[in-house]
C-alpha atoms as a PDB file:
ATOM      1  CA  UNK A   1       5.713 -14.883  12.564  1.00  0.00           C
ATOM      2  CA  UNK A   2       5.809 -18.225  11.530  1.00  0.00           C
ATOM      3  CA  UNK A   3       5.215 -19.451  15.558  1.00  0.00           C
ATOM      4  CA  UNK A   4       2.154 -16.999  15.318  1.00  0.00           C
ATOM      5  CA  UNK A   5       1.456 -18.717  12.399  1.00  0.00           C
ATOM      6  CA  UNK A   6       1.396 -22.411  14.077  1.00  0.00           C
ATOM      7  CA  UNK A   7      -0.840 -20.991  16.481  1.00  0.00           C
ATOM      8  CA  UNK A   8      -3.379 -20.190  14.641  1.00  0.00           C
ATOM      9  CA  UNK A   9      -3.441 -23.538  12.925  1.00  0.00           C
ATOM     10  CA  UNK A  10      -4.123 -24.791  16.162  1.00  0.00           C
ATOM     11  CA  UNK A  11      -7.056 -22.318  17.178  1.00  0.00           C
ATOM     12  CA  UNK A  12      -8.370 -22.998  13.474  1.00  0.00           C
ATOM     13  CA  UNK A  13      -8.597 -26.877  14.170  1.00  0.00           C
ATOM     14  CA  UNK A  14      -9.726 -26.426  17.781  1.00  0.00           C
ATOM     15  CA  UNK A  15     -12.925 -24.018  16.800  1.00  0.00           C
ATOM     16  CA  UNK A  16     -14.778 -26.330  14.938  1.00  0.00           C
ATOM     17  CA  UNK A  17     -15.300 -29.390  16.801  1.00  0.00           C
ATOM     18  CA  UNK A  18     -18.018 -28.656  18.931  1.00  0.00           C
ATOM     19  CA  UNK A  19     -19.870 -26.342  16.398  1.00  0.00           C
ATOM     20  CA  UNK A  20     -20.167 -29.213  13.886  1.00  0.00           C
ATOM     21  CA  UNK A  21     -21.218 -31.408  16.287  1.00  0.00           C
ATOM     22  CA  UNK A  22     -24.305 -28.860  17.225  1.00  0.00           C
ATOM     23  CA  UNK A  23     -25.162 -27.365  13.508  1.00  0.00           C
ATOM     24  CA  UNK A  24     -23.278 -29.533  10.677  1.00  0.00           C
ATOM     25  CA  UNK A  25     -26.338 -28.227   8.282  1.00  0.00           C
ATOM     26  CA  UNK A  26     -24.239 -24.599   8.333  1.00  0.00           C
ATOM     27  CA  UNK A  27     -21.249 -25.665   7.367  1.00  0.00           C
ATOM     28  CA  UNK A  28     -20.791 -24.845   3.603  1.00  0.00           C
ATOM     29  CA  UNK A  29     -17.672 -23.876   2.112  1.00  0.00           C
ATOM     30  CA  UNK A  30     -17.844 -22.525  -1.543  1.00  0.00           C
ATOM     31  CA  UNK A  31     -15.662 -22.248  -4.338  1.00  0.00           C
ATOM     32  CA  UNK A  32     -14.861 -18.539  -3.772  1.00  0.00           C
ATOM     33  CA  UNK A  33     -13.346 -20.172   0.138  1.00  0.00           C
ATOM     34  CA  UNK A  34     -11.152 -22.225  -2.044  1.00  0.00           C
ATOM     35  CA  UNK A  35      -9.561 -19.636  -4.344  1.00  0.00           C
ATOM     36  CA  UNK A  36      -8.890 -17.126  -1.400  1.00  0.00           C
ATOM     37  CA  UNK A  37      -7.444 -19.762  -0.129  1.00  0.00           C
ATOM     38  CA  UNK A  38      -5.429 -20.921  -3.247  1.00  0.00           C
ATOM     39  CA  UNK A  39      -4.229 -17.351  -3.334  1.00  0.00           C
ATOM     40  CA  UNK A  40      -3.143 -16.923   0.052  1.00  0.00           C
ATOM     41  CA  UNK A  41      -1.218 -20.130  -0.354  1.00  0.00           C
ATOM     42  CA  UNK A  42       0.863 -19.098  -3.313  1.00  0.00           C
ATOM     43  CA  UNK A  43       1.910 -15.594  -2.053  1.00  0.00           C
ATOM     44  CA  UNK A  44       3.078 -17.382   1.138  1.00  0.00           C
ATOM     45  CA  UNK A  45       4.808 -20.214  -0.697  1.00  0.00           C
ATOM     46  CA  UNK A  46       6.302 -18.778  -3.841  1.00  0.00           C
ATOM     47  CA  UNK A  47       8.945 -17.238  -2.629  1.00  0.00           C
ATOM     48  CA  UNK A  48       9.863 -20.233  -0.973  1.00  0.00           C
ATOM     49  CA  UNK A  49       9.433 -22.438  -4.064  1.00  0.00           C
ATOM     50  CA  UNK A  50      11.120 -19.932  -6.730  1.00  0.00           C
ATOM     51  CA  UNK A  51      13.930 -18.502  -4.493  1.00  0.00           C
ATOM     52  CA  UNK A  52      13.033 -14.908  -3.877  1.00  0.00           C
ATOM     53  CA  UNK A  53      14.854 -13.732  -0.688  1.00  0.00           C
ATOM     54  CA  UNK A  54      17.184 -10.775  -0.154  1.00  0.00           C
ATOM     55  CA  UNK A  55      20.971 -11.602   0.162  1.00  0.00           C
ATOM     56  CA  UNK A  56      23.277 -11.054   2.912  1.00  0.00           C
ATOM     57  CA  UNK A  57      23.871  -7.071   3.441  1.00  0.00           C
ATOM     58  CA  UNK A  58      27.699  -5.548   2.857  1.00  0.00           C
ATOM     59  CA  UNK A  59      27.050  -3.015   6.051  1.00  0.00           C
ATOM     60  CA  UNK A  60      26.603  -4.812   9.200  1.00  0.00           C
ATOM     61  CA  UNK A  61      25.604  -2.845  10.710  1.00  0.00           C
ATOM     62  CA  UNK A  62      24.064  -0.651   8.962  1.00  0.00           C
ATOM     63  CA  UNK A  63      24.182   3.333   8.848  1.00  0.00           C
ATOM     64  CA  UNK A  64      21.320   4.677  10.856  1.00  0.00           C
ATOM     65  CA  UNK A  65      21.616   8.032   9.374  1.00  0.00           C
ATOM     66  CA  UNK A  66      20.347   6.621   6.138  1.00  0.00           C
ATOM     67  CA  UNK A  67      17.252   6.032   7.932  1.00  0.00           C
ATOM     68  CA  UNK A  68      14.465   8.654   7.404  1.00  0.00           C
ATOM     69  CA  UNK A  69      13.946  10.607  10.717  1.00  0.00           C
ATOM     70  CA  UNK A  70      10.400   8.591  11.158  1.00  0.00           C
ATOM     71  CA  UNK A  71      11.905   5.147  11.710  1.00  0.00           C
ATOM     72  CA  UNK A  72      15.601   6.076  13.010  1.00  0.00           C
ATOM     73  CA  UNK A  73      14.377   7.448  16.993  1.00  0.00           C
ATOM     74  CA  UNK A  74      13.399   3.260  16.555  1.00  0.00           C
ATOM     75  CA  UNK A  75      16.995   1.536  16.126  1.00  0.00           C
ATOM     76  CA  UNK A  76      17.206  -0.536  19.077  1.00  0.00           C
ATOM     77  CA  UNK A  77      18.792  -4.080  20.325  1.00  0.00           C
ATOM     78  CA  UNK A  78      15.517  -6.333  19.898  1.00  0.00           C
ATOM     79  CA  UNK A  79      13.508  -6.800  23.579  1.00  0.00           C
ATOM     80  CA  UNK A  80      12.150 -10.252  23.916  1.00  0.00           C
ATOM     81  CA  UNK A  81       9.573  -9.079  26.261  1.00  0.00           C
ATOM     82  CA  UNK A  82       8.077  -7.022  23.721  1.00  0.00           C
ATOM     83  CA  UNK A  83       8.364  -9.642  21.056  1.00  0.00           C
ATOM     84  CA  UNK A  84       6.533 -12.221  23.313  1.00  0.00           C
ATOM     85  CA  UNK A  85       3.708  -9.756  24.019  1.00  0.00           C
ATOM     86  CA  UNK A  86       3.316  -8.895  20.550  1.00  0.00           C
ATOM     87  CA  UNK A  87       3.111 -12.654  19.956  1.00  0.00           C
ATOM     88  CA  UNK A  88       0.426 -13.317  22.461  1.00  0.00           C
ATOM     89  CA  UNK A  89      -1.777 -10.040  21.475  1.00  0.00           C
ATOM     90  CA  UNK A  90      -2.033 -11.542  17.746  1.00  0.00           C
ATOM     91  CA  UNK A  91      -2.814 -15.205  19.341  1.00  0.00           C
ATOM     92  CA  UNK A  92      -5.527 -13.386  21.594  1.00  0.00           C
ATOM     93  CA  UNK A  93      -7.180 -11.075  19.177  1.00  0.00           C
ATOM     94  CA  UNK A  94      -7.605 -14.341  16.887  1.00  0.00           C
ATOM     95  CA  UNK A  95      -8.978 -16.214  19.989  1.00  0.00           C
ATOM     96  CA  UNK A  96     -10.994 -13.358  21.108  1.00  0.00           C
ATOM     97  CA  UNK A  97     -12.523 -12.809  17.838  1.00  0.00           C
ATOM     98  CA  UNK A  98     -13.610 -16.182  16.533  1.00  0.00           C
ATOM     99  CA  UNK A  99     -14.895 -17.343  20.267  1.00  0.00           C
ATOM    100  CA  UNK A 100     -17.185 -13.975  19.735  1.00  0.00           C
ATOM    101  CA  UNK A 101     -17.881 -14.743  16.000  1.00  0.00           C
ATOM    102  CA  UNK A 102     -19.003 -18.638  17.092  1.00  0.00           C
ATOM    103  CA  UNK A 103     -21.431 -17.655  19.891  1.00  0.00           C
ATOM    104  CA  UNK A 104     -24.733 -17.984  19.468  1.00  0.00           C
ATOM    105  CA  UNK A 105     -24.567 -17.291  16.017  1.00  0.00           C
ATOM    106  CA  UNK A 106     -26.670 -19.029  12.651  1.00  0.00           C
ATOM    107  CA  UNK A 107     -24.244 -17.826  10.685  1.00  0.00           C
ATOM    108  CA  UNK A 108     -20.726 -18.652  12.601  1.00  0.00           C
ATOM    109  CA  UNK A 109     -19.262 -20.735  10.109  1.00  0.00           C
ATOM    110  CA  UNK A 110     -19.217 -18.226   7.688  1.00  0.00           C
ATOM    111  CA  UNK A 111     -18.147 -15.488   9.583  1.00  0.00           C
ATOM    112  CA  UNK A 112     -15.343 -17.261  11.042  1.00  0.00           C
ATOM    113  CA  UNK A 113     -14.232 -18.626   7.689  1.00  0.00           C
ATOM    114  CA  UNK A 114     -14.339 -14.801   5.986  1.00  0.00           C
ATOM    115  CA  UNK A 115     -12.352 -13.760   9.117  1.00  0.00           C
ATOM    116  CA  UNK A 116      -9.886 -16.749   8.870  1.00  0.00           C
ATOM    117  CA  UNK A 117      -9.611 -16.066   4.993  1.00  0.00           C
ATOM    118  CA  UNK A 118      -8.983 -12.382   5.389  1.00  0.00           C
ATOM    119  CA  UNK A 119      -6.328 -13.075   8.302  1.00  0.00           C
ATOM    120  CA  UNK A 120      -4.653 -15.840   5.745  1.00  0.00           C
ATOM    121  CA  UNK A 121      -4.731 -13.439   2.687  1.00  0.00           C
ATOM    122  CA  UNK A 122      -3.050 -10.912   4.954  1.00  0.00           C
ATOM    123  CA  UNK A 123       0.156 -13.382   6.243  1.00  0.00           C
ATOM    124  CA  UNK A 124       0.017 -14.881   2.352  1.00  0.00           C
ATOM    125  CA  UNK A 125       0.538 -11.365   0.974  1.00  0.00           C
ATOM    126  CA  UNK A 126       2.592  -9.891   3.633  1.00  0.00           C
ATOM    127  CA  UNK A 127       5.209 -12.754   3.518  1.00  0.00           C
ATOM    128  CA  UNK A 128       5.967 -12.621  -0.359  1.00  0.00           C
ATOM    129  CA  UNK A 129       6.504  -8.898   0.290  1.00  0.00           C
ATOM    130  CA  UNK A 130       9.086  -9.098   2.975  1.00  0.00           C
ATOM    131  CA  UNK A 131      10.998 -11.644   0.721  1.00  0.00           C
ATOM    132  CA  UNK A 132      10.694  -9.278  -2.510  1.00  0.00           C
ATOM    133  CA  UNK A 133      11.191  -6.003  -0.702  1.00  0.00           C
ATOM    134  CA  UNK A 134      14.498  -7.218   2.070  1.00  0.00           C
ATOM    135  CA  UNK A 135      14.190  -4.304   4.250  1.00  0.00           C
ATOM    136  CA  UNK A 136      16.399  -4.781   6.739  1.00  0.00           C
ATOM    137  CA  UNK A 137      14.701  -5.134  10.209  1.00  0.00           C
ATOM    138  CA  UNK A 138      15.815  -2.267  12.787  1.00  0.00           C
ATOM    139  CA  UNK A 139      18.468  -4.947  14.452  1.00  0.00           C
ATOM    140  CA  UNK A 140      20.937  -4.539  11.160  1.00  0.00           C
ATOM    141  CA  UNK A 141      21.478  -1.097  12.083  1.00  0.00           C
ATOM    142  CA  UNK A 142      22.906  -1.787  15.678  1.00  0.00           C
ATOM    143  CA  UNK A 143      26.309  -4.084  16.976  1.00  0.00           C
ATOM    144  CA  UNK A 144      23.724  -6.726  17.996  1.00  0.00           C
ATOM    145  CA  UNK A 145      23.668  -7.089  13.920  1.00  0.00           C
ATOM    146  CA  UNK A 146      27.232  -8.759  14.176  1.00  0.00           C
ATOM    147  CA  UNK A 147      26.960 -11.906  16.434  1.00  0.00           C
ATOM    148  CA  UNK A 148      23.194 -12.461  14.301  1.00  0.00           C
ATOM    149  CA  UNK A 149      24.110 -16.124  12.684  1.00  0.00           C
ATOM    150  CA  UNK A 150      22.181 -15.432   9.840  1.00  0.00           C
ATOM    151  CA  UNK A 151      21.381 -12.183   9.439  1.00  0.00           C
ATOM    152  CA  UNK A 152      19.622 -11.961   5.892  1.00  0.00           C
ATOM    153  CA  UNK A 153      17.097 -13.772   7.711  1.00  0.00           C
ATOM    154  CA  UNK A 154      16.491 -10.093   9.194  1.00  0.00           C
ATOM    155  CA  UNK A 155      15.854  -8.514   5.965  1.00  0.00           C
ATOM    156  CA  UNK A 156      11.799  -9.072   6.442  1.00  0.00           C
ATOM    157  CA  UNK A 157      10.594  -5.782   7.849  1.00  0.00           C
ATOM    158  CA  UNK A 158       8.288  -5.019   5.525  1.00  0.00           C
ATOM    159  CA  UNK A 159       5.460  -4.584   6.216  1.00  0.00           C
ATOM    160  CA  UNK A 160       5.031  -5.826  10.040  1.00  0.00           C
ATOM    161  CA  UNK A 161       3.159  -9.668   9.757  1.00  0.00           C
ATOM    162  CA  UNK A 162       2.293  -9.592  13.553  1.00  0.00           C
ATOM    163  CA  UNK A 163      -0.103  -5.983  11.942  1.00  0.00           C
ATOM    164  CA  UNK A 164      -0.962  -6.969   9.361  1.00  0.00           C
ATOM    165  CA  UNK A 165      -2.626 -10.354  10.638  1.00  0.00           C
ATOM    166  CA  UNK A 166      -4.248  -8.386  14.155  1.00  0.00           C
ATOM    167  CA  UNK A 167      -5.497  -5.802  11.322  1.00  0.00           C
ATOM    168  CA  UNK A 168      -7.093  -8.426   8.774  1.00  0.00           C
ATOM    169  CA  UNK A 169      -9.103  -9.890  12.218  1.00  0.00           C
ATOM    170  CA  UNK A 170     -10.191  -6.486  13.710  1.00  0.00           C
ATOM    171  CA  UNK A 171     -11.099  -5.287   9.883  1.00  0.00           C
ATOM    172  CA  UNK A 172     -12.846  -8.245   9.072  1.00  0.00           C
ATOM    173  CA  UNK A 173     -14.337  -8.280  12.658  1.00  0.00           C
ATOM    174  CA  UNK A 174     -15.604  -4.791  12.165  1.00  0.00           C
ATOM    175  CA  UNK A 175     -17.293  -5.221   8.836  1.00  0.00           C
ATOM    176  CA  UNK A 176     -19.173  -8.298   9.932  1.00  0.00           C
ATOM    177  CA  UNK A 177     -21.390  -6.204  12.792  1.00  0.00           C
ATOM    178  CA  UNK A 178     -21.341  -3.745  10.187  1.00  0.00           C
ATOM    179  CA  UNK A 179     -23.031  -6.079   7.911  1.00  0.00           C
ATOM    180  CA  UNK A 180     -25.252  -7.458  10.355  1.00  0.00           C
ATOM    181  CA  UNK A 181     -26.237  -4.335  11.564  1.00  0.00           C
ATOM    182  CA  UNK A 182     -24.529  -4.681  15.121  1.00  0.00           C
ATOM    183  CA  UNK A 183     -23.343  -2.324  17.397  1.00  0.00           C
ATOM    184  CA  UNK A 184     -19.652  -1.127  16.045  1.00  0.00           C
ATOM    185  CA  UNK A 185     -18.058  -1.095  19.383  1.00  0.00           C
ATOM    186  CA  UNK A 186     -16.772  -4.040  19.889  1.00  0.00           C
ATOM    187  CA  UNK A 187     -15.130  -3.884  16.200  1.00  0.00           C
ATOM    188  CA  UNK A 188     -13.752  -0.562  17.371  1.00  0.00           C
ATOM    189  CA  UNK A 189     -11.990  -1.651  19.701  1.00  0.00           C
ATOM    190  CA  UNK A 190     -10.178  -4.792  17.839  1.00  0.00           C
ATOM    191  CA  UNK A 191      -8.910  -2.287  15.931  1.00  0.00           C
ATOM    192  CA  UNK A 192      -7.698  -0.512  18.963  1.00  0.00           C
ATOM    193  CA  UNK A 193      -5.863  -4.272  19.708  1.00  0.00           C
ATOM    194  CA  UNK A 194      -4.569  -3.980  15.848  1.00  0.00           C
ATOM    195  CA  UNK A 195      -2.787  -0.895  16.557  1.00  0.00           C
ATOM    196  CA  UNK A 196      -1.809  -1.934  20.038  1.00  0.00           C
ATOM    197  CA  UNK A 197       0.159  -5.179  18.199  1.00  0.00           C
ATOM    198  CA  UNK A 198       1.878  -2.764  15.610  1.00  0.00           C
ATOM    199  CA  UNK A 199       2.893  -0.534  18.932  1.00  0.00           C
ATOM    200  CA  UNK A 200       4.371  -3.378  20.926  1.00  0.00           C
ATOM    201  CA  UNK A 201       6.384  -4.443  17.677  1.00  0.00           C
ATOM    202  CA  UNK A 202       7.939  -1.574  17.688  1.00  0.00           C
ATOM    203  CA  UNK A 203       8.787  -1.482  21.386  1.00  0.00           C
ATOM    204  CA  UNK A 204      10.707  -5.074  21.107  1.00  0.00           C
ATOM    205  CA  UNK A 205      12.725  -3.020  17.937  1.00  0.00           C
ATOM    206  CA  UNK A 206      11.329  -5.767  15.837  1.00  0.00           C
ATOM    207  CA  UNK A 207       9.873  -3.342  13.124  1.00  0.00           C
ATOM    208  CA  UNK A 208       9.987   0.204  12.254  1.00  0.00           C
ATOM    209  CA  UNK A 209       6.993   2.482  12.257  1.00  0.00           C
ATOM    210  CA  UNK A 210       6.555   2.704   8.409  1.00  0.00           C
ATOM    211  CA  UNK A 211       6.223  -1.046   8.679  1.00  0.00           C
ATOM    212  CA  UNK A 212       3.956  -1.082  10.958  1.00  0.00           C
ATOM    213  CA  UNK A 213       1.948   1.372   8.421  1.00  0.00           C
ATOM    214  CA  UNK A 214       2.482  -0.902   5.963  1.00  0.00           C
ATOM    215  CA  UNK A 215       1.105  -3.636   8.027  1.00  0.00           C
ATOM    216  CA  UNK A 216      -2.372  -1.812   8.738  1.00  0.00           C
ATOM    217  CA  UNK A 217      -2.730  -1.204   5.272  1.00  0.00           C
ATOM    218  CA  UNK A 218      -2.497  -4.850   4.045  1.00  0.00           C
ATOM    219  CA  UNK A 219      -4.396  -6.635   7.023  1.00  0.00           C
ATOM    220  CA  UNK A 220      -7.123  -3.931   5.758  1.00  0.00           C
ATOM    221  CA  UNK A 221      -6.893  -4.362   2.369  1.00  0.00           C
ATOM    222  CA  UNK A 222      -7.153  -8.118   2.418  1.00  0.00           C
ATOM    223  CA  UNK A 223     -10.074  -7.908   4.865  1.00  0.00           C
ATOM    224  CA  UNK A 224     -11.978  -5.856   2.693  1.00  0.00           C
ATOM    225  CA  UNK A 225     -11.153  -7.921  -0.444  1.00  0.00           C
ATOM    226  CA  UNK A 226     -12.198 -11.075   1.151  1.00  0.00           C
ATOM    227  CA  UNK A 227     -15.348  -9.357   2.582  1.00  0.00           C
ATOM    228  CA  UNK A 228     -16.324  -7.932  -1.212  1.00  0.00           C
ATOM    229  CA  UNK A 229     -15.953 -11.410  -2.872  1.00  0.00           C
ATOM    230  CA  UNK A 230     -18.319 -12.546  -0.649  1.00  0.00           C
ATOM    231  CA  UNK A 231     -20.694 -10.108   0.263  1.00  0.00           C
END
């Protein structure tokens, strides 16, 4: 997550350039862009700065059997393929969604910063989760667990950051021709790409299905919650 997360840095810096260049009267930010962003900030740093992270685990590995029947079929050795696709879909569906949100548009710079926000508020809250929560990742509960170097780093399932992130950018994508009055298709379908992410994350054993739930529910959630300070 945290490559994803350098990524999008990147894409944020690289999207503005030429659009301030062409309509610098647009850009605004206001103080309610600075306290989602405040907020976003401290979920993502405070467990960081005040030490909350799961310990090591005392199985390794783990009992699949004390798995509930809807994540155990999952249990897996991790598959990098999988893994890298899931990284590029997230990196994509950002690009993808902010070139659309930028193009010949009055109002780009505040579409693009809700999305941004609501994409940030989603990784923010979804990071001091996986630290509170520990849930192992599906890669405790095979022999793969035992040659891991570190593997409480692993116990940060919950809930998938890869779906949560794709869902805050298809939500927020979605509500914005919704509030415009657009044609919903286009929204429809990054939310189709949303799922899509949570799918491949499974298929590289990376995350469980109930994570992946929990992912769409947060990248929602913190879409909507960004989109009803605002609007």
């Amino acid at each position: 997550m945290d490559r994803v997360c350098g990524v999008w840095a990147i894409l944020l810096l690289g999207a503005i350039p030429g659009r301030l260049l062409a309509q610098t009267e647009s850009i605004r930010l206001e103080y309610e862009d600075f306290g989602i962003g405040a907020v976003a900030g401290a979920f993502y740093f405070a467990p960081q700065l005040f030490g909350i992270t799961p310990g090591a685990l005392s199985c390794l590995p783990c009992d699949p059997a004390s798995l509930p029947a809807f994540d155990r079929w999952v249990v897996a050795p991790q598959r990098q393929f999988w893994r890298t696709g899931s990284d590029a879909a997230v990196v994509a569906m950002a690009a993808v969604t902010w070139w659309d949100l930028t193009r010949n548009n009055e109002t780009w710079f505040r579409d693009w910063a809700v999305s941004a926000q609501s994409a940030a508020l989603a990784v923010g809250t979804t990071q001091f989760l996986k630290r509170l929560i520990g849930r192992p990742r599906p890669v405790l509960y095979t022999d793969e667990a035992l040659s891991l170097p570190d593997p409480a780093v692993e116990r940060r399932s919950w809930p998938s950051g890869h779906t949560s992130a794709a869902t805050a950018l298809a939500t927020s994508y979605l509500l914005t021709h919704a509030r415009k009055g657009e044609p919903l298709t286009a929204g429809w379908v990054a939310l189709g790409g949303a799922v899509t992410v949570g799918v491949l994350r499974i298929a590289a054993a990376r995350h469980f299905p109930s994570d992946v739930l929990g992912g769409l529910v947060v990248g929602a959630a913190s879409a909507f919650t960004v989109h009803s300070i605002h609007f």
